[in-house]
Protein backbone atom coordinates (compact mmCIF):
# COMPACT_ATOMS: atom_id res chain seq x y z
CA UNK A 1 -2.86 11.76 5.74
CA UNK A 2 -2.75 10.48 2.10
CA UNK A 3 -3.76 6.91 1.55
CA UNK A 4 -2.13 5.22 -1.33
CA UNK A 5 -2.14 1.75 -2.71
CA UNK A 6 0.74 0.28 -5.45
CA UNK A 7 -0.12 -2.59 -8.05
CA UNK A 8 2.01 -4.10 -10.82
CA UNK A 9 -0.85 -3.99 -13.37
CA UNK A 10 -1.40 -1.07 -16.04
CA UNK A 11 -2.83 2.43 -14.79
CA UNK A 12 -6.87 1.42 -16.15
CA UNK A 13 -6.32 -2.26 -14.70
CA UNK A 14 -5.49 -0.39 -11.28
CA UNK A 15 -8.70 1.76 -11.45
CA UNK A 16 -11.67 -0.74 -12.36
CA UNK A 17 -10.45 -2.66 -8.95
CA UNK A 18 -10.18 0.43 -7.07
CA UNK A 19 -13.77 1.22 -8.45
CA UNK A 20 -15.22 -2.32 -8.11
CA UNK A 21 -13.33 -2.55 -4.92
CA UNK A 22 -15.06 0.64 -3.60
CA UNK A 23 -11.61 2.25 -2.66
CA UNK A 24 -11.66 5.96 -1.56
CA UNK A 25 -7.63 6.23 -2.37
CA UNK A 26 -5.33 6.29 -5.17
CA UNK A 27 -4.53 2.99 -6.55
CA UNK A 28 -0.21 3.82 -8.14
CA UNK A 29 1.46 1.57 -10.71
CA UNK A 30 4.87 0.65 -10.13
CA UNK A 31 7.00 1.05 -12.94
CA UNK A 32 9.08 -1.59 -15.12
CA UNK A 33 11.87 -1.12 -13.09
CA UNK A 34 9.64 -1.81 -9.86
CA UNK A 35 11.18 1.58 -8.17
CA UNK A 36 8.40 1.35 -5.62
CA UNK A 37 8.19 -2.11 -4.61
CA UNK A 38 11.79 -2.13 -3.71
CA UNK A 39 11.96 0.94 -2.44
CA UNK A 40 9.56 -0.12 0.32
CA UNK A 41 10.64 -3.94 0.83
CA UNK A 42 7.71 -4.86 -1.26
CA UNK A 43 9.39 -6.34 -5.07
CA UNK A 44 10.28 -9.78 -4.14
CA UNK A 45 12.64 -9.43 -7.52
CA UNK A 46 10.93 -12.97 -8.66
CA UNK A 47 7.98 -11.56 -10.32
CA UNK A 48 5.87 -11.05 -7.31
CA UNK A 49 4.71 -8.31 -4.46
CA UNK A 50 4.21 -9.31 -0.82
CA UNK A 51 1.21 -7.90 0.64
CA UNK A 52 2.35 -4.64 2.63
CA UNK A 53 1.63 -1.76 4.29
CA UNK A 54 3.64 0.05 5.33
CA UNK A 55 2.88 3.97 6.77
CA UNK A 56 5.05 6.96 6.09
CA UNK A 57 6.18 10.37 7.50
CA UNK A 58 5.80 13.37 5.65
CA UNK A 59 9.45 12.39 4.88
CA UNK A 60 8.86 9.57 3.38
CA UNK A 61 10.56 7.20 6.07
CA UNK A 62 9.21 4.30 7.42
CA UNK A 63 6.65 4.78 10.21
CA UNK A 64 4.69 1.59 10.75
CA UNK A 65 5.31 -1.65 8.84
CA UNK A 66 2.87 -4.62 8.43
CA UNK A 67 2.73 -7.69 6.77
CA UNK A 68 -0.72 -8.62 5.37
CA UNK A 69 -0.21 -12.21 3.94
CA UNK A 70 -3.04 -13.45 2.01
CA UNK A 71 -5.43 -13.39 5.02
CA UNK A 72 -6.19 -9.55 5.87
CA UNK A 73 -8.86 -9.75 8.60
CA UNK A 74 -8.53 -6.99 11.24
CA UNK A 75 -5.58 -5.67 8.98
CA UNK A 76 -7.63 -2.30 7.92
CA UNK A 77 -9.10 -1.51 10.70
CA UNK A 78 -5.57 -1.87 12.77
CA UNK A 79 -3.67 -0.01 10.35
CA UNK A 80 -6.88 2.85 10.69
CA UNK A 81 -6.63 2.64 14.53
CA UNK A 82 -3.16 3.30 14.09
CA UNK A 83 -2.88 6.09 11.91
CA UNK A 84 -5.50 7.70 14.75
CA UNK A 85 -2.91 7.37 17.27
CA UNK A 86 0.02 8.63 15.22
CA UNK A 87 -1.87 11.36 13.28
CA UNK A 88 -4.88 12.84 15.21
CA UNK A 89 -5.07 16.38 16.09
């Protein structure tokens, strides 16, 4: 399983908050075109992201989709508890 997290800011921006943040996964950078955030449901095309996860095959397809808001509470640990369920071996 490969975590991976998608911002709008520039590559460096993306990696202090990943750093300060204490993640242990890749922290992307859509591009101008915002390929990624609309690819996945996440580019509102007004100049903002909604808050997303959403957890893929090895295809690529949409496994799992949740909507995180501004208030993400249980959100990681549900979307961990889930990937055990899917994923463990």
């Amino acid at each position: 399983m490969t975590i991976i997290a998608v911002g709008s800011d520039a590559p460096e921006v993306n990696q202090r908050w990943a750093v300060r943040e204490g993640f242990a996964f890749d922290v992307w950078t859509d591009d101008a075109a915002h390929t990624l955030g609309t690819t996945y449901g996440a580019w509102d095309g007004t100049g903002h992201y909604a808050r997303i996860t959403r957890l893929l095959g090895p295809d690529g397809a949409v496994v799992l989709e949740y909507d995180v808001g501004f208030g993400v509470g249980t959100h990681p640990q549900d979307v961990l508890d889930d990937c055990r369920k899917l994923y463990a071996k």
